[in-house]
C-alpha atoms as a PDB file:
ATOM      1  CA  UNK A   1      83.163  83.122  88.104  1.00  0.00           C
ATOM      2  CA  UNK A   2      84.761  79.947  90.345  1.00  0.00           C
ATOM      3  CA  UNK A   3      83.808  78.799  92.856  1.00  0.00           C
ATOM      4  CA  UNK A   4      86.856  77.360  95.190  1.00  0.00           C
ATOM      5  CA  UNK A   5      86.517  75.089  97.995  1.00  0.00           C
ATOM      6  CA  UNK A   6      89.822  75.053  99.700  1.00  0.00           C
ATOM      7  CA  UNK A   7      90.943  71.997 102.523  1.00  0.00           C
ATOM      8  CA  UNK A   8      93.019  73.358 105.019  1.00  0.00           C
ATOM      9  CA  UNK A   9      95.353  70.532 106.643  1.00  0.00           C
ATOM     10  CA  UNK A  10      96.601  70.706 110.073  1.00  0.00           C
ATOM     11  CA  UNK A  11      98.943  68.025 111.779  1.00  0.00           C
ATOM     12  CA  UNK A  12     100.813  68.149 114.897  1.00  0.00           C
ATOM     13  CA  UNK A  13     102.176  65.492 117.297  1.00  0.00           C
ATOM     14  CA  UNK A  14     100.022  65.352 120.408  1.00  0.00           C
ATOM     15  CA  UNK A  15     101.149  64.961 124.228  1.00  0.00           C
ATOM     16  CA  UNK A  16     101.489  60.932 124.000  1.00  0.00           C
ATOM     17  CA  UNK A  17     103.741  61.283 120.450  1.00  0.00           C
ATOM     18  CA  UNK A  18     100.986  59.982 118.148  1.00  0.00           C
ATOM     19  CA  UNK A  19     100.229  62.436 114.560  1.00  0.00           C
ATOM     20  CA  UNK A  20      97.100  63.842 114.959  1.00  0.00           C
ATOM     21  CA  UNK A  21      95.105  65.204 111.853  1.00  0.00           C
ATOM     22  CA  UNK A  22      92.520  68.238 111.546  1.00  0.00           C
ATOM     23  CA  UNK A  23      91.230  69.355 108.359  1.00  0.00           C
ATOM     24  CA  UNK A  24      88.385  72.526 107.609  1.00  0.00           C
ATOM     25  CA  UNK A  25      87.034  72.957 104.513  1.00  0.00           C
ATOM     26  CA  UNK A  26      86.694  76.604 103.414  1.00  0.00           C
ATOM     27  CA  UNK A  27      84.989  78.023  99.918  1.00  0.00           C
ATOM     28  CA  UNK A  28      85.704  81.090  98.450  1.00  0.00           C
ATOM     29  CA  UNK A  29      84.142  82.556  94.942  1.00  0.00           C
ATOM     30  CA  UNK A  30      86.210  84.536  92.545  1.00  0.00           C
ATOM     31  CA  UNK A  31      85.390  86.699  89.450  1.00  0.00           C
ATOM     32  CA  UNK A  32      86.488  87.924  86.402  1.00  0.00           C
ATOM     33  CA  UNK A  33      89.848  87.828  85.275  1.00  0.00           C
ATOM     34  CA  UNK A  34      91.155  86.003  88.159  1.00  0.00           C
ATOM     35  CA  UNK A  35      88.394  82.862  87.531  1.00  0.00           C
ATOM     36  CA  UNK A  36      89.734  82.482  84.302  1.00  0.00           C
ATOM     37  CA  UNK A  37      93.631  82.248  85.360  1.00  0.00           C
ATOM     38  CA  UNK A  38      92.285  79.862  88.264  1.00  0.00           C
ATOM     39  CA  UNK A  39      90.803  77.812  85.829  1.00  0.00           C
ATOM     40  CA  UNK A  40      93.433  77.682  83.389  1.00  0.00           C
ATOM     41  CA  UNK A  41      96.354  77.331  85.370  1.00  0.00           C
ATOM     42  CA  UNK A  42      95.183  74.823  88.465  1.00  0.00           C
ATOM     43  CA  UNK A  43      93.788  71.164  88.955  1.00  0.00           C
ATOM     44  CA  UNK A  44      91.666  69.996  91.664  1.00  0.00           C
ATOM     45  CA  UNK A  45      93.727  68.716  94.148  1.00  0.00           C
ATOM     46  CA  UNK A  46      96.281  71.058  93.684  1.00  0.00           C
ATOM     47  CA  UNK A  47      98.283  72.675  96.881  1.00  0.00           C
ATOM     48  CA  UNK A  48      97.484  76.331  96.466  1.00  0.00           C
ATOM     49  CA  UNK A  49      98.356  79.473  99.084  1.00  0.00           C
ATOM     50  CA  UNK A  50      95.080  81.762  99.395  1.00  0.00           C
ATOM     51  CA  UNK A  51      95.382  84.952 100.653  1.00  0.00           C
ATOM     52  CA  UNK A  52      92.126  86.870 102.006  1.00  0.00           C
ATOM     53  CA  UNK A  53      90.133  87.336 104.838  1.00  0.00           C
ATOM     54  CA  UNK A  54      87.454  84.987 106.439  1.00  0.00           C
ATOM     55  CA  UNK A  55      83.881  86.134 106.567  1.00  0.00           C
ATOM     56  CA  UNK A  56      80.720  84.434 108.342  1.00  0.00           C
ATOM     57  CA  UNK A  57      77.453  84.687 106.748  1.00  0.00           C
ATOM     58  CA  UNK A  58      74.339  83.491 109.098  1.00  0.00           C
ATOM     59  CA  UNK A  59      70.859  82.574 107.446  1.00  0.00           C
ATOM     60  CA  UNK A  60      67.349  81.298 108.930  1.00  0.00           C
ATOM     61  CA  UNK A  61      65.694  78.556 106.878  1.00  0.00           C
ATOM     62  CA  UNK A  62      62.177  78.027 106.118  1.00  0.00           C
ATOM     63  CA  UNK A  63      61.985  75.312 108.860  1.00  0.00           C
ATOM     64  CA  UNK A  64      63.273  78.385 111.630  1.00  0.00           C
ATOM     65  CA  UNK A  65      66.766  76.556 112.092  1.00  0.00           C
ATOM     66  CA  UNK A  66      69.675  78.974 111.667  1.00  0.00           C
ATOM     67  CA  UNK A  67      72.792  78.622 110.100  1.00  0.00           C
ATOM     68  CA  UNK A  68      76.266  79.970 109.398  1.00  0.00           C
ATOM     69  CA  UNK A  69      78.956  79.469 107.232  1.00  0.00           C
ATOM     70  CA  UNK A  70      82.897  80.860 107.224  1.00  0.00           C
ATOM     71  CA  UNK A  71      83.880  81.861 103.579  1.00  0.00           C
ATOM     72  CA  UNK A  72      86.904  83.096 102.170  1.00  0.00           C
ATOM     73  CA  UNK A  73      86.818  86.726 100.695  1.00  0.00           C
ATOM     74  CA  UNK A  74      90.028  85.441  97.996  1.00  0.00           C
ATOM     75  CA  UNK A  75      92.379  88.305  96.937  1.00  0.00           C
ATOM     76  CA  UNK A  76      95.157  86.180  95.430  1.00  0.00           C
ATOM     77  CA  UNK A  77      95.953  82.854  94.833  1.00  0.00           C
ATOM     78  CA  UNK A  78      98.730  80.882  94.033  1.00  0.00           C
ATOM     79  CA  UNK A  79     100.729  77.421  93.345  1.00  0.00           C
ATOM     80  CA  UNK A  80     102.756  76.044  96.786  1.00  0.00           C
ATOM     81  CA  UNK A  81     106.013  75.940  95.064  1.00  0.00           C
ATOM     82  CA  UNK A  82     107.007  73.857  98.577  1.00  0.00           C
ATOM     83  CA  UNK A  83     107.150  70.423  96.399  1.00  0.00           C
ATOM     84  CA  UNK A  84     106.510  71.513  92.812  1.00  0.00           C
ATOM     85  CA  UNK A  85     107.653  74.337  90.592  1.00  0.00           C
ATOM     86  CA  UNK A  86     105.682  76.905  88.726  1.00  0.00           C
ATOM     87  CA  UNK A  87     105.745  78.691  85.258  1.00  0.00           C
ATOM     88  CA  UNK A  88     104.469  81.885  85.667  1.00  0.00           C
ATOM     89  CA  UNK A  89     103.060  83.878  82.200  1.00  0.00           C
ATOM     90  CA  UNK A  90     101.604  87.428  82.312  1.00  0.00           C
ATOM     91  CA  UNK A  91      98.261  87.240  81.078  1.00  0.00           C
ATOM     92  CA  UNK A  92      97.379  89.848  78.280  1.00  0.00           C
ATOM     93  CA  UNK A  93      95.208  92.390  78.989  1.00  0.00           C
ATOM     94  CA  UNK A  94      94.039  95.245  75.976  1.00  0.00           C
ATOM     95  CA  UNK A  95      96.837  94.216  74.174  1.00  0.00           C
ATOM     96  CA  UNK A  96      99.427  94.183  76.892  1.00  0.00           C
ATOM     97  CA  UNK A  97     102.711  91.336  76.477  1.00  0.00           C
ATOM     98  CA  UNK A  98     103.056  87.987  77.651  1.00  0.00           C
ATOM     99  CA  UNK A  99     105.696  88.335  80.806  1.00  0.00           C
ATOM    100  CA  UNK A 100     108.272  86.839  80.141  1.00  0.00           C
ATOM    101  CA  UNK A 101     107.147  86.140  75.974  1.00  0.00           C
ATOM    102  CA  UNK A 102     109.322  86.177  72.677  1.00  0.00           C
ATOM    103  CA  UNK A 103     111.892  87.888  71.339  1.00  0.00           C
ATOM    104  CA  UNK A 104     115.476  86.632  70.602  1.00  0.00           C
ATOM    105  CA  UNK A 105     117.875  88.559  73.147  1.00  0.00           C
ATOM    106  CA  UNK A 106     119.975  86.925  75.320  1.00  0.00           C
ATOM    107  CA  UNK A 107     118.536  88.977  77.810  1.00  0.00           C
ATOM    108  CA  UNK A 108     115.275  87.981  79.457  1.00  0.00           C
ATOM    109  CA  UNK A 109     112.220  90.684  78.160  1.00  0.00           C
ATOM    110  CA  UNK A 110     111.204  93.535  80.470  1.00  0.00           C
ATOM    111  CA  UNK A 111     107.585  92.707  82.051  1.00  0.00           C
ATOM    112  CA  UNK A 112     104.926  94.437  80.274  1.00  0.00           C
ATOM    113  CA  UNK A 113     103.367  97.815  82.317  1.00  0.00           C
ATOM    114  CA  UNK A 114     100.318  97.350  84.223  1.00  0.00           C
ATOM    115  CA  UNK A 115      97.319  98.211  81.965  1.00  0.00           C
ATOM    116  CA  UNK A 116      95.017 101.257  83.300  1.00  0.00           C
ATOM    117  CA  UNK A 117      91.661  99.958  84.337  1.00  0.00           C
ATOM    118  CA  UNK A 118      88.868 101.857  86.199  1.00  0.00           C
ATOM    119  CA  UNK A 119      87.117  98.512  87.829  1.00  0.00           C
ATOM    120  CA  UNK A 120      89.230  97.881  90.781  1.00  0.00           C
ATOM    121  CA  UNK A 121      87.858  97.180  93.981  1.00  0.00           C
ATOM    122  CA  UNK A 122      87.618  99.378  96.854  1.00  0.00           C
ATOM    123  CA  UNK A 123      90.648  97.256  98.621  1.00  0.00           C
ATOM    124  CA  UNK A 124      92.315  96.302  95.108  1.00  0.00           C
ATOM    125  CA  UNK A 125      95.532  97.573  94.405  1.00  0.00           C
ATOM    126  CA  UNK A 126      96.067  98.667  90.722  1.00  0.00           C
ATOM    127  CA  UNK A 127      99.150  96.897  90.422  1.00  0.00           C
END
């Protein structure tokens, strides 16, 4: 599991000219397979693009006061190739290929199939 917490940046120029600066701060949790890619492949601090939906929990405490909080429900995330570039490896899975991995033809290797699993989620597509 990771947990994410994702600053969202907003900046526009306001009616007398002068920047103006808004930023939310969302978190999002994500499992499995996905956690471990996270984890291996980005930094804190780095500029991601999330995809997902936004979903509010609301809670009482002990003390009576109630709160809420948005999360994101993450389905994919990403590097923001908008000022850096990105080396992208297929992660093995059952003894699937590295994308993208070995070989000595000129040509670049065929991307391995996707590997049949039985654990996706009910809005998960299997490839």
């Amino acid at each position: 599991m990771a947990k994410l917490r994702i600053a969202v940046n907003r900046r526009w120029r306001d009616r007398n000219d002068q920047w103006q600066e808004e930023t939310s701060f969302f978190g999002g949790t994500v499992w499995r397979d996905m956690a471990e890619n996270i984890a291996e492949s980005l930094q804190k601090g780095a500029r991601v693009i999330v995809t997902g939906s936004l979903e509010q929990r609301s809670w009482e405490t002990q003390d009576g006061d109630k709160r809420s909080i948005v999360e994101i429900r993450i389905d994919e995330v990403g590097p923001s190739l908008r000022w850096a570039t990105a080396q992208v490896t297929r992660t093995a899975r059952g003894g699937g290929d590295s994308f993208g991995g070995g070989g000595s033809s000129s040509e670049p290797p065929m991307p391995a199939a996707p590997v049949a699993r039985d654990d996706y989620g009910p809005d998960e597509a299997p490839f």
